[in-house]
N, C-alpha and C. Protein backbone atom coordinates (compact mmCIF):
# COMPACT_ATOMS: atom_id res chain seq x y z
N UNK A 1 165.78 81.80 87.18
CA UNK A 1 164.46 81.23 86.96
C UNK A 1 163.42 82.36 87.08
N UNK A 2 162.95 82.54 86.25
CA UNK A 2 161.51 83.12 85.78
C UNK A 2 160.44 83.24 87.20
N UNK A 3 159.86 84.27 87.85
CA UNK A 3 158.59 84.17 88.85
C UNK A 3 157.99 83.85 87.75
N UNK A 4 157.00 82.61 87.85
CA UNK A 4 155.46 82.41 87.95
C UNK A 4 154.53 83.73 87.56
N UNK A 5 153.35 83.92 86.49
CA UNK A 5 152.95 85.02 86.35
C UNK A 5 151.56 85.13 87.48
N UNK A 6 151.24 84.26 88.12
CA UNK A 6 149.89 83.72 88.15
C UNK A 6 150.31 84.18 90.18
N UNK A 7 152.20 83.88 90.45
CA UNK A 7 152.22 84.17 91.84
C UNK A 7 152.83 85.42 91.83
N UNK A 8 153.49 86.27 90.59
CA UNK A 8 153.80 87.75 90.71
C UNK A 8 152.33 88.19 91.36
N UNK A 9 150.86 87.94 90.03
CA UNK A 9 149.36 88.48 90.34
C UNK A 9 149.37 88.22 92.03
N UNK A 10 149.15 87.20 92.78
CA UNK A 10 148.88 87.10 93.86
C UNK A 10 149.53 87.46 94.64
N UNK A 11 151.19 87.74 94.47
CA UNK A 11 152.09 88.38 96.04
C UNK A 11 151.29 89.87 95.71
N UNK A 12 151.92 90.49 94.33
CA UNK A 12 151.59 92.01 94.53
C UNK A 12 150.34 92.38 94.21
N UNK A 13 149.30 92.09 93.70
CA UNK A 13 147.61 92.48 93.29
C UNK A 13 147.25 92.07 94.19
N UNK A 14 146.96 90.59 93.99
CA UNK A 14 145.39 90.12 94.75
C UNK A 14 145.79 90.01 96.29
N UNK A 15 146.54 89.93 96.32
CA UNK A 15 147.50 89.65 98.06
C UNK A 15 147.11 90.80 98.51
N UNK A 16 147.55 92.20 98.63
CA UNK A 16 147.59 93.86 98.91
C UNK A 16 145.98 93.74 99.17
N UNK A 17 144.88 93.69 97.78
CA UNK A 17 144.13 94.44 97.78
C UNK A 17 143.01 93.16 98.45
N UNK A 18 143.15 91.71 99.19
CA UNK A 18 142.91 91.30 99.75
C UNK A 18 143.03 91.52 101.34
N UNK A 19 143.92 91.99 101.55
CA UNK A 19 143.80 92.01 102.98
C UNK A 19 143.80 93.29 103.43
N UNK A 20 143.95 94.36 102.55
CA UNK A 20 143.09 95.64 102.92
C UNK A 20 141.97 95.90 102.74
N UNK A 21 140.80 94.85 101.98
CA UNK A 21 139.72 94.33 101.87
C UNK A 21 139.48 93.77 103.31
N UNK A 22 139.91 92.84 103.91
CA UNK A 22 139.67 92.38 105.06
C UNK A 22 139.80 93.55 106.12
N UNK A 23 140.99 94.65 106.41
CA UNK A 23 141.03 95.38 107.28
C UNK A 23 139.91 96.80 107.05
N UNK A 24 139.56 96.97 105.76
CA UNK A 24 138.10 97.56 105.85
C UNK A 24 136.94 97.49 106.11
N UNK A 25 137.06 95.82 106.31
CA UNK A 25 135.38 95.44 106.37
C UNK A 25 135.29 95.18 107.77
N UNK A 26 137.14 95.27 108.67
CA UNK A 26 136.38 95.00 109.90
C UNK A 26 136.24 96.69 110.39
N UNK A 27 136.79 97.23 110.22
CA UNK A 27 136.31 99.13 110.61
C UNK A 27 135.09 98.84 110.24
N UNK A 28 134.71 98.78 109.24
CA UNK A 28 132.96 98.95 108.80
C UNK A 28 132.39 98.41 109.91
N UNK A 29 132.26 97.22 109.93
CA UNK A 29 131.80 96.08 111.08
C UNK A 29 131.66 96.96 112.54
N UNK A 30 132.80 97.06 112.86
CA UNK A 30 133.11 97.84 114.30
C UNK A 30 132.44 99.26 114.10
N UNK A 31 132.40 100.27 112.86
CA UNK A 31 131.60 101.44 113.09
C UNK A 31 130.02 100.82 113.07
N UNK A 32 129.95 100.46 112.29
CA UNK A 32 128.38 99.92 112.13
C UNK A 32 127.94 99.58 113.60
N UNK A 33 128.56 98.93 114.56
CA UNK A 33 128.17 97.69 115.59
C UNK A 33 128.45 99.01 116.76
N UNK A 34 129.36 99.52 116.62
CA UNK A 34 129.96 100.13 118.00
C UNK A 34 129.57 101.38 118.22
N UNK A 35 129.62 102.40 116.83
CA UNK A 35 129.50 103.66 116.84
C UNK A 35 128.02 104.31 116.48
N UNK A 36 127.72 103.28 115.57
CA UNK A 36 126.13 103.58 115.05
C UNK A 36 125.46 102.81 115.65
N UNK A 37 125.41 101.92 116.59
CA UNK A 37 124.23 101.21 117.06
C UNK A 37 123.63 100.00 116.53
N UNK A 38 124.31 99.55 115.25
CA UNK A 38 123.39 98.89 114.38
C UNK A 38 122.72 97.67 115.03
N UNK A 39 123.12 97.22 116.03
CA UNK A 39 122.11 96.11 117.05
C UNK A 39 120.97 96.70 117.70
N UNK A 40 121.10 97.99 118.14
CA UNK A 40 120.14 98.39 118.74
C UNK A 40 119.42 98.84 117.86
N UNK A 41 119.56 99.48 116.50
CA UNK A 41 118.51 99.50 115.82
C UNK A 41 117.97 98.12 114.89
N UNK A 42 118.52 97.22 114.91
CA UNK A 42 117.63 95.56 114.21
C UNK A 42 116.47 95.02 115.19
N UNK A 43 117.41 95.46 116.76
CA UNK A 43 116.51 95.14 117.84
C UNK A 43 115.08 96.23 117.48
N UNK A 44 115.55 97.09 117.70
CA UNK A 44 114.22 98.07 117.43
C UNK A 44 113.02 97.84 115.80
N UNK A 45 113.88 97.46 115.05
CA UNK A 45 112.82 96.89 113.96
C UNK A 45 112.10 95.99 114.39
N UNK A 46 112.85 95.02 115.26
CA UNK A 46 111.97 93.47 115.56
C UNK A 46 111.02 93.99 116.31
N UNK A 47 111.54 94.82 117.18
CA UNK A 47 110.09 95.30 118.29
C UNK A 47 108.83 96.33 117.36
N UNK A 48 109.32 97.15 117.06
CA UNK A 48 108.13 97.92 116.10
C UNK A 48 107.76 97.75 115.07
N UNK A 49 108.29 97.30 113.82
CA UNK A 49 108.04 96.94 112.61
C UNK A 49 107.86 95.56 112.86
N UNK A 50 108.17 94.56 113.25
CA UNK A 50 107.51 93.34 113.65
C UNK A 50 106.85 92.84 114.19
N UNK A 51 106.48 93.92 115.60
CA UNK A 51 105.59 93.12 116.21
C UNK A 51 105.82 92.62 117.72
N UNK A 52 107.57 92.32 117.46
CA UNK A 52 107.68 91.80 119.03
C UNK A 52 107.39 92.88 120.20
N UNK A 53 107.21 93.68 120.09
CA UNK A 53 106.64 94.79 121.28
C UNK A 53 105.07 94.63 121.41
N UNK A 54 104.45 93.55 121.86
CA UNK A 54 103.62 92.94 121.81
C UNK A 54 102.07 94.35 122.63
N UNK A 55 102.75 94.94 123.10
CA UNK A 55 101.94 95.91 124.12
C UNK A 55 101.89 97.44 123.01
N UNK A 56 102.58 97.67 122.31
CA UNK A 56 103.07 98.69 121.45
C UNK A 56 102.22 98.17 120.20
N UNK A 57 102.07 97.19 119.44
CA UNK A 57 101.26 96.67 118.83
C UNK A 57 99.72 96.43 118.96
N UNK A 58 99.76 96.01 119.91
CA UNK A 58 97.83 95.85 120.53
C UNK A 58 97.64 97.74 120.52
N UNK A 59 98.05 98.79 120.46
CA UNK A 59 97.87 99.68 121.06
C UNK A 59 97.77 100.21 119.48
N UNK A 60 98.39 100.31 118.92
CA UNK A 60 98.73 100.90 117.44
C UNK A 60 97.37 100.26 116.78
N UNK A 61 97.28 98.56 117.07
CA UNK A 61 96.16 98.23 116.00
C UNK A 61 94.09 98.98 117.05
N UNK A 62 94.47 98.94 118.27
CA UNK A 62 93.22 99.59 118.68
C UNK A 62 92.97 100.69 118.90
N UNK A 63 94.20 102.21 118.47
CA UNK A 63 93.88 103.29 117.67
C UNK A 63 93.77 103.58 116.28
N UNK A 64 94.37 102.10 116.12
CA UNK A 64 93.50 102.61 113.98
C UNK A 64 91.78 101.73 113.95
N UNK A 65 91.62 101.18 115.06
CA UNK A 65 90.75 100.36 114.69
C UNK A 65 89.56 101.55 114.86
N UNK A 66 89.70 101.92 116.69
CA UNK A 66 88.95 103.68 116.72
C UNK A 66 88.80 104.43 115.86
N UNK A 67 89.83 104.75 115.18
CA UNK A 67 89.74 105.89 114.29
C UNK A 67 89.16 105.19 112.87
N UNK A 68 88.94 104.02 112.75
CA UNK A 68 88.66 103.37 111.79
C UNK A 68 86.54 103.68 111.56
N UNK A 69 86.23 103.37 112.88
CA UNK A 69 85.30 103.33 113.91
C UNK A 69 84.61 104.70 113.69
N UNK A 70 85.33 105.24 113.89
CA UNK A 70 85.14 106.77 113.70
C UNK A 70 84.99 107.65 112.30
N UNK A 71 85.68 107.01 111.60
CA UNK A 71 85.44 107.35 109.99
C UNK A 71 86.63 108.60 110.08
N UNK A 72 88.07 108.58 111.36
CA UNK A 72 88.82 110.08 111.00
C UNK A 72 90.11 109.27 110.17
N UNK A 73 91.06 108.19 110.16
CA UNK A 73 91.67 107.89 109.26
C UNK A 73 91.24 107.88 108.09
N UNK A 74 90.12 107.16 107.35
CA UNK A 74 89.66 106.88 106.00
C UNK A 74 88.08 106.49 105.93
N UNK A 75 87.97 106.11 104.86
CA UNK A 75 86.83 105.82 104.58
C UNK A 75 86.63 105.38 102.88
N UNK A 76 85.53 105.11 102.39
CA UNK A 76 84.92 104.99 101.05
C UNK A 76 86.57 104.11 100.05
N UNK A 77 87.33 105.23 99.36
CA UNK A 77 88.57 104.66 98.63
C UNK A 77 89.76 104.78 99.86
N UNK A 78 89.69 104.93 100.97
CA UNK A 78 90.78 104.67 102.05
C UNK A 78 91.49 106.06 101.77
N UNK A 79 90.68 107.23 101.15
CA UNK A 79 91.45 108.56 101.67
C UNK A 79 91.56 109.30 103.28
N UNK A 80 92.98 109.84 103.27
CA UNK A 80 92.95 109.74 104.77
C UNK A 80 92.76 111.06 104.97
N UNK A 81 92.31 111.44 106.62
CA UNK A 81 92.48 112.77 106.83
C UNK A 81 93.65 113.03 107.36
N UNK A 82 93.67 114.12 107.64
CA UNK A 82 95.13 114.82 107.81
C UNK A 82 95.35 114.64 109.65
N UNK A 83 96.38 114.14 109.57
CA UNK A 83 96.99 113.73 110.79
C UNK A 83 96.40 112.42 111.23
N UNK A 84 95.35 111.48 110.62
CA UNK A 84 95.01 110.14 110.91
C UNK A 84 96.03 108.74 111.41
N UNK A 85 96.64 108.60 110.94
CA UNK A 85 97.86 108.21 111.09
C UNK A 85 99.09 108.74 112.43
N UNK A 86 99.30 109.74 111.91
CA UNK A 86 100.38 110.31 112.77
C UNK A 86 99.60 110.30 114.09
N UNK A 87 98.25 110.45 114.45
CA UNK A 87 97.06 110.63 115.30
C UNK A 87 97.40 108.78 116.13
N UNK A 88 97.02 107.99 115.69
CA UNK A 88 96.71 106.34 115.48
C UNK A 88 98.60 106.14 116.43
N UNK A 89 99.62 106.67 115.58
CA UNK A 89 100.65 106.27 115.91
C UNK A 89 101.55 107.02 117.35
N UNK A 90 101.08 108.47 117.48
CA UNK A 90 101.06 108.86 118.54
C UNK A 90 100.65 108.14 119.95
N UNK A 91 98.61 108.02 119.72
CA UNK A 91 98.24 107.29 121.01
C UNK A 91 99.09 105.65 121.10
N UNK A 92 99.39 104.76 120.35
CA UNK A 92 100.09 104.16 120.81
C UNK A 92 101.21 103.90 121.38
N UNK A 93 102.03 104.85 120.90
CA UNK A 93 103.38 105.02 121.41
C UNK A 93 103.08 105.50 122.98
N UNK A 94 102.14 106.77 123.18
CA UNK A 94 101.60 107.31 124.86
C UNK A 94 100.85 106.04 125.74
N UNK A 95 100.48 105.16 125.05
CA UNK A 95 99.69 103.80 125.74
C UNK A 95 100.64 102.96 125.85
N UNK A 96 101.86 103.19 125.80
CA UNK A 96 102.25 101.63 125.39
C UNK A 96 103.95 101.68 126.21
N UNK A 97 104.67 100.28 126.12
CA UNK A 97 106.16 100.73 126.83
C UNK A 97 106.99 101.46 125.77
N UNK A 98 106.97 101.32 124.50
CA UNK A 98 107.56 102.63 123.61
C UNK A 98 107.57 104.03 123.83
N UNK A 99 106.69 104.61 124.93
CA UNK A 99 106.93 106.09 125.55
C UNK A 99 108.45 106.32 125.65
N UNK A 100 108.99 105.03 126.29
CA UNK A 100 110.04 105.29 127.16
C UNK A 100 111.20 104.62 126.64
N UNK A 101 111.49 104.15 125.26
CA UNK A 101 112.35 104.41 124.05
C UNK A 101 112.30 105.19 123.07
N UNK A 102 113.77 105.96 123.11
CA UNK A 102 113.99 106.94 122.30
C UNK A 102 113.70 106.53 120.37
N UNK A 103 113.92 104.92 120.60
CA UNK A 103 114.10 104.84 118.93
C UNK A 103 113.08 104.19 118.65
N UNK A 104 112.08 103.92 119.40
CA UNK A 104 110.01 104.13 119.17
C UNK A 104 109.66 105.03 118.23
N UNK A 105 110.41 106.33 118.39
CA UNK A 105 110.19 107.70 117.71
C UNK A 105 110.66 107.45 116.18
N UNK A 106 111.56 106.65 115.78
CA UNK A 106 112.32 106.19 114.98
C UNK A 106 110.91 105.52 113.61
N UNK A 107 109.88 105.10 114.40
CA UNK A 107 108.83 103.99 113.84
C UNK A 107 107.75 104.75 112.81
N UNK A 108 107.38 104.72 111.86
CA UNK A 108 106.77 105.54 110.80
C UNK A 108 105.47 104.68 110.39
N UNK A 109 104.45 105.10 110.71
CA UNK A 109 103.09 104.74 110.12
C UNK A 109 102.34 105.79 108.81
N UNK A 110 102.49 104.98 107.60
CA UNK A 110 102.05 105.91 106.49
C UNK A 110 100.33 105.12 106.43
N UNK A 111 99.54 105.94 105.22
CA UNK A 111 98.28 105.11 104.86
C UNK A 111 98.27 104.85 103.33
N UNK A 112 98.11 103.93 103.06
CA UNK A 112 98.36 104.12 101.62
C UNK A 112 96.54 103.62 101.21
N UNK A 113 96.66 103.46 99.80
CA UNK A 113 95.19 103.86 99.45
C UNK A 113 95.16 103.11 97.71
N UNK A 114 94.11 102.40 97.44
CA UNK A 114 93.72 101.42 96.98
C UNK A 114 94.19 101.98 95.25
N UNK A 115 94.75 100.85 94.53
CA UNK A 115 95.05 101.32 93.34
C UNK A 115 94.18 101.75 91.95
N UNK A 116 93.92 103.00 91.48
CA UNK A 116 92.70 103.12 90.94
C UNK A 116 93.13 104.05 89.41
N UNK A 117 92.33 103.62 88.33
CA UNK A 117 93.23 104.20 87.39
C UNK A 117 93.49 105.69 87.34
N UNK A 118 93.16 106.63 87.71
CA UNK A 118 93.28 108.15 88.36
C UNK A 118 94.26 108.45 88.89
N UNK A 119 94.46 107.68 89.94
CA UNK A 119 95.37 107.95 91.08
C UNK A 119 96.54 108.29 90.83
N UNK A 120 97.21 109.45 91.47
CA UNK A 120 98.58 109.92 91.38
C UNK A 120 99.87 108.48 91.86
N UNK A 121 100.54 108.28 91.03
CA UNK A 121 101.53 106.92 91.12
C UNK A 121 102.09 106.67 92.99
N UNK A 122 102.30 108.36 93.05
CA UNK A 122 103.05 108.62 94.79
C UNK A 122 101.90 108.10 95.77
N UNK A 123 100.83 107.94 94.96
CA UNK A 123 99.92 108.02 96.55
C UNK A 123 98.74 106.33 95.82
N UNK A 124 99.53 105.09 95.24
CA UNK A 124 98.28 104.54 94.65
C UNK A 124 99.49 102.95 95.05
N UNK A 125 99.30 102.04 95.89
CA UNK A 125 99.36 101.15 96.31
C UNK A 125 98.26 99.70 95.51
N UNK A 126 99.00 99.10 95.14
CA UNK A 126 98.25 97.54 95.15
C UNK A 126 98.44 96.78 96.39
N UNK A 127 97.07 95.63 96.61
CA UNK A 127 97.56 94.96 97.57
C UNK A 127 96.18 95.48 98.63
N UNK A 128 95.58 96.19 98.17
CA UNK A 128 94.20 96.05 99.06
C UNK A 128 93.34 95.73 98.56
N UNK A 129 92.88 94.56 99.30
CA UNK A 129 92.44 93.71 98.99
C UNK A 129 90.41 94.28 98.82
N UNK A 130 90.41 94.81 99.84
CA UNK A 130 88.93 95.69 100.32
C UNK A 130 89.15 97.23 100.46
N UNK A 131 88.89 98.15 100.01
CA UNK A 131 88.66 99.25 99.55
C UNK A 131 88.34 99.80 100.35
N UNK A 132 87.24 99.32 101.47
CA UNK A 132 86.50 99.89 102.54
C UNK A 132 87.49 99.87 103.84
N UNK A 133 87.52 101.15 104.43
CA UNK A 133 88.14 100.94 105.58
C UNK A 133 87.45 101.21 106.58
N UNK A 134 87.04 99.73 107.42
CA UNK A 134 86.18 99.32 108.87
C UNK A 134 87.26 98.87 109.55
N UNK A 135 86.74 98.57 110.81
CA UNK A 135 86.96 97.77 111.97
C UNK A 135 86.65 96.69 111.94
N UNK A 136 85.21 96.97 110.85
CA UNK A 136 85.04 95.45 110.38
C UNK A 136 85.40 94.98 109.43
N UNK A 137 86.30 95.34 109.01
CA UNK A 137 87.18 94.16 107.70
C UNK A 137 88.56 93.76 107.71
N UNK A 138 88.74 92.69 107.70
CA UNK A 138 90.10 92.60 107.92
C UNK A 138 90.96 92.65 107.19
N UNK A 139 90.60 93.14 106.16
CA UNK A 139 91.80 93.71 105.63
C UNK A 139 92.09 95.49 105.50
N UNK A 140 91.32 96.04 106.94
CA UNK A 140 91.89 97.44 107.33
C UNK A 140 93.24 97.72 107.40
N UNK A 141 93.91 96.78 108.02
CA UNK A 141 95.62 97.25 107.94
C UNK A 141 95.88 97.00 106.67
N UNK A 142 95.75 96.21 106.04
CA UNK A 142 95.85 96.74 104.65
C UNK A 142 96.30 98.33 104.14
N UNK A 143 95.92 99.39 105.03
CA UNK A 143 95.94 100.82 104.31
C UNK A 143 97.10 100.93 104.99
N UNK A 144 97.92 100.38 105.88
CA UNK A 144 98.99 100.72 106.52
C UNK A 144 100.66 100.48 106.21
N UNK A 145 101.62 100.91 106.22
CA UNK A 145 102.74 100.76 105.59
C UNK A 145 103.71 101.60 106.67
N UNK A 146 104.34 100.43 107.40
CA UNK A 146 104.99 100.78 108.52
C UNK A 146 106.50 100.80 107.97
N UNK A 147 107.31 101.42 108.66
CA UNK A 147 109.01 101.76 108.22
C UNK A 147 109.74 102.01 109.55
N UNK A 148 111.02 101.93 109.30
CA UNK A 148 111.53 102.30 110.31
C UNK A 148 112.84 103.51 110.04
N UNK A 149 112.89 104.28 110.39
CA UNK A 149 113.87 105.71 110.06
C UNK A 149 115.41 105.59 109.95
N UNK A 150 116.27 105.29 108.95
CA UNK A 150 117.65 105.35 109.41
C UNK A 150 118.23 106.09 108.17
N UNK A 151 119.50 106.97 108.70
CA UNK A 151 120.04 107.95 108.07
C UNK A 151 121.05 106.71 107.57
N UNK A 152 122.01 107.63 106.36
CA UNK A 152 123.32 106.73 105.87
C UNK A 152 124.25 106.99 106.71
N UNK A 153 124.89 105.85 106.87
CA UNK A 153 125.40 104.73 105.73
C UNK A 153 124.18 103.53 106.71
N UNK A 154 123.79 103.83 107.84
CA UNK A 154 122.87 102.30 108.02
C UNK A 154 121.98 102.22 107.68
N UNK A 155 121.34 103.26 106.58
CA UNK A 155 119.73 103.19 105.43
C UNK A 155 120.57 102.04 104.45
N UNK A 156 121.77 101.78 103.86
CA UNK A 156 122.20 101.04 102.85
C UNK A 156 122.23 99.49 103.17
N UNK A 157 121.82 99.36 104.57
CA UNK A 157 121.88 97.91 105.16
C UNK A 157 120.09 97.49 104.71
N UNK A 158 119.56 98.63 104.88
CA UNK A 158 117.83 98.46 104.57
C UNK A 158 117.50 98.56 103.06
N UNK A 159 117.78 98.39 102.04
CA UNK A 159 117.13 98.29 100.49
C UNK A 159 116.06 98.77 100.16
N UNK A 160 115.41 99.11 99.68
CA UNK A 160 114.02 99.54 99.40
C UNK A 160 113.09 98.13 98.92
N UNK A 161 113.73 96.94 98.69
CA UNK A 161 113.17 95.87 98.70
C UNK A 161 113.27 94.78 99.57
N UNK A 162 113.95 95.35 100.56
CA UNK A 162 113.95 94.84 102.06
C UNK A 162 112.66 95.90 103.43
N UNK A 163 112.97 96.97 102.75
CA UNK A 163 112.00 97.60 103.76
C UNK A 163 110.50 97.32 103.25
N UNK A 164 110.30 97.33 101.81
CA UNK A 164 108.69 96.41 101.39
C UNK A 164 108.70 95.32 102.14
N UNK A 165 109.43 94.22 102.05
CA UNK A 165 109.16 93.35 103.09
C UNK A 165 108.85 93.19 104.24
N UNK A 166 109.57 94.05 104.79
CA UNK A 166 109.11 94.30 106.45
C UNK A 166 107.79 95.13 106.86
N UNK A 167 107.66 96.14 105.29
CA UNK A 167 105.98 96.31 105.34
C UNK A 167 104.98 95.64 105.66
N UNK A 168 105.34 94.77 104.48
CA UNK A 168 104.43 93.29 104.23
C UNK A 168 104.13 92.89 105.67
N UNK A 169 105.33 92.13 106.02
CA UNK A 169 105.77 91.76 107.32
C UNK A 169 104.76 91.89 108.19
N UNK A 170 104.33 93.80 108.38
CA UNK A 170 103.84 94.05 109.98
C UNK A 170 102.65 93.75 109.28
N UNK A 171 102.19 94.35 107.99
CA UNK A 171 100.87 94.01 107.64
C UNK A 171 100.40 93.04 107.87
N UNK A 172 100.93 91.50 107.82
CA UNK A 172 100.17 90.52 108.12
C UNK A 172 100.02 90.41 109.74
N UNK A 173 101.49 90.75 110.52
CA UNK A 173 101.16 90.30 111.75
C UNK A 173 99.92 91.26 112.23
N UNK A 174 99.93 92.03 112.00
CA UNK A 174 98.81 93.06 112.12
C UNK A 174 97.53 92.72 111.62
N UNK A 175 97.32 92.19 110.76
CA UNK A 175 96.14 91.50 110.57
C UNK A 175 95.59 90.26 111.06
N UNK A 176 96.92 89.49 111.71
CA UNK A 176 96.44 88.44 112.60
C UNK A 176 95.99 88.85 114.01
N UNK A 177 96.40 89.61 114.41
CA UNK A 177 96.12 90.67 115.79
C UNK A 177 95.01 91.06 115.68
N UNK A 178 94.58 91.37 114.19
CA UNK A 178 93.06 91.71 114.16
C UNK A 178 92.14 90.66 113.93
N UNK A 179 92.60 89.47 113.23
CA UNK A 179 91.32 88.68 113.39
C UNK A 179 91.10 88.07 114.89
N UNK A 180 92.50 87.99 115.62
CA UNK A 180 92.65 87.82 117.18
C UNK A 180 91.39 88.28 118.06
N UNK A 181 91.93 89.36 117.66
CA UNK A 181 90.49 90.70 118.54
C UNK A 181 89.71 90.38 117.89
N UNK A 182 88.98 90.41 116.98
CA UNK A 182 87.86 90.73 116.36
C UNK A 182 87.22 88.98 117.16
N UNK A 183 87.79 87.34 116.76
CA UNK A 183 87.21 86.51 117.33
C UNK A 183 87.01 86.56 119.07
N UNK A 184 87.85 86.96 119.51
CA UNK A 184 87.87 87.17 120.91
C UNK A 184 86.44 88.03 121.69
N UNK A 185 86.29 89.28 120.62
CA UNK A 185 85.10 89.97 120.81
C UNK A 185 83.69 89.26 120.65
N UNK A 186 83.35 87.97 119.76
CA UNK A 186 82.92 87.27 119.15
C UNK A 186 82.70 86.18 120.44
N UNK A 187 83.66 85.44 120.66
CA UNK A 187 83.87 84.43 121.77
C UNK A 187 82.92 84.93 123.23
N UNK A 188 83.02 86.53 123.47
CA UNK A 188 83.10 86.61 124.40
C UNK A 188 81.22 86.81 124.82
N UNK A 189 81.13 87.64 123.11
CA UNK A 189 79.29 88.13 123.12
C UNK A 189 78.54 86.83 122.99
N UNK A 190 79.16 86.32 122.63
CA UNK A 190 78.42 84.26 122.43
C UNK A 190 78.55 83.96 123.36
N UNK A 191 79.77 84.17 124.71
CA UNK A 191 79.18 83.93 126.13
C UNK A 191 78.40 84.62 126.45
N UNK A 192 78.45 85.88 126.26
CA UNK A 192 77.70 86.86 127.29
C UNK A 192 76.03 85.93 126.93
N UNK A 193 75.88 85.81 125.59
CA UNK A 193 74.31 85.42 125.44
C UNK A 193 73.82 84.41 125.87
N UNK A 194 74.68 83.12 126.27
CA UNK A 194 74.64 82.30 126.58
C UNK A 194 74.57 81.85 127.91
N UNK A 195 75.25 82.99 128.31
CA UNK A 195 74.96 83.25 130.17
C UNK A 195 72.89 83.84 130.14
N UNK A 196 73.09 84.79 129.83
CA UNK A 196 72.05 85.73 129.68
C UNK A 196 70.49 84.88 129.45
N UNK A 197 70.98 83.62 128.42
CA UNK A 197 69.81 82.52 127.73
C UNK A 197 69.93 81.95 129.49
N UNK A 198 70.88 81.48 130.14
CA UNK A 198 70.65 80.40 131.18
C UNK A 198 70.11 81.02 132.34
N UNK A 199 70.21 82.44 132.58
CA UNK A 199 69.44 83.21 133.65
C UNK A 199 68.42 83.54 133.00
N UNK A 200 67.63 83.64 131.54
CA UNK A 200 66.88 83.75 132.04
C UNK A 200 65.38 82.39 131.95
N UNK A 201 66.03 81.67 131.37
CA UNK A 201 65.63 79.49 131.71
C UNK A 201 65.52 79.83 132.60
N UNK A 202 66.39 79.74 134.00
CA UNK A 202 66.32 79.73 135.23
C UNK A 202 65.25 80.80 136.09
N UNK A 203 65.08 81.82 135.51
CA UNK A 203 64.29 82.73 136.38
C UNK A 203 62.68 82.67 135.80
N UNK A 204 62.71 81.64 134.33
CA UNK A 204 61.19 81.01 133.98
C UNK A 204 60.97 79.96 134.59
N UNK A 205 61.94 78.78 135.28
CA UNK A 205 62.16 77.72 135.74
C UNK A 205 61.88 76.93 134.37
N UNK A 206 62.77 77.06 132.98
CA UNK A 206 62.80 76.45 132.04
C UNK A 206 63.73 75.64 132.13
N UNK A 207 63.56 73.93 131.77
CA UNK A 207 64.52 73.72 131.85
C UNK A 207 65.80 73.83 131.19
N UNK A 208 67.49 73.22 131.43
CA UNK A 208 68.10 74.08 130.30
C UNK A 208 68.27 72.85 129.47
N UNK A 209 68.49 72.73 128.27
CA UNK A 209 68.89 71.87 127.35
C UNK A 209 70.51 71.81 127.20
């Protein structure tokens, strides 16, 4: 009797190159997990490129906001000066509990700059929304484009249309952090005046309403 052509294919093809398929992907698995770290660096995206390093974040967005303040990151079309950024991303990392992780260092703050028909392709971003870069606008992080550093083979786990996302990503949480602060600052001068109105009712003997 004749083998079957369909179970010759599956004992000797698909059989073999199935389960040495399986015994490669768990080496991969195990180098990826064991030898390269790859948990400790997803963990480290969530904390810096996301956001969950909640102290590392407040610190990053109130040295670009300074330097924002200051007119030394950008200004007018969001051209930057030299070291603005690297400047912004430094003091936070020295302010913050990221001093004292090695793969903090790992975390990349670029500026990117408003799309204009001139502009060299390497250096011309869509997606800003406001042109002007203040403290007072919220869409200052806007000029920002955060990354996180990994050599191969664990850069091939990150896509170049996975790491835009996680751009995106900090950009917004970063802009909610800023309208955060910015109302908070707001909240607080509307008390201060409001104290300030009732002392000084009280020291006219007005009454208060």
């Amino acid at each position: 009797m004749e083998t079957p052509f369909p179970v010759i294919t599956q004992t000797c093809v698909s059989g073999p190159i199935r389960d040495r398929l399986v015994v490669f992907s768990k080496l991969v698995a195990e180098t990826f997990v064991e030898h390269l770290g790859l948990e400790h660096h997803v963990e480290a995206v969530g904390k810096y490129v996301l956001c969950g390093a909640g102290d590392f974040a407040s610190a990053l967005l109130e040295r670009v906001s300074f330097l924002a303040s200051a007119g030394v990151v950008g200004g007018g079309w969001g051209v930057t000066a030299p070291g603005g950024a690297a400047d912004a991303l430094d003091g936070a990392l020295r302010a913050s509990s990221a001093m004292n992780d090695p793969l903090a260092q790992r975390f990349r703050i670029a500026v990117r700059v408003p799309s204009t028909p001139h502009a060299a392709p390497e250096t011309t971003y869509s997606g800003i929304r406001n042109p002007t870069f203040s403290e007072h606008n919220l869409g200052m992080v806007d000029f920002l484009h955060a990354s996180y550093a990994l050599e191969w083979p664990l850069a091939s786990l990150f896509p170049s249309a996975t790491r835009e996302t996680l751009a995106m990503t900090h950009r917004q949480l970063t802009r909610f952090r800023h309208a955060r602060a910015a109302l908070s600052e707001a909240h607080r001068l509307v008390q201060n005046a409001g104290l300030e109105t009732v002392s000084a009712c009280t020291y006219w003997g007005v009454p208060k309403s």
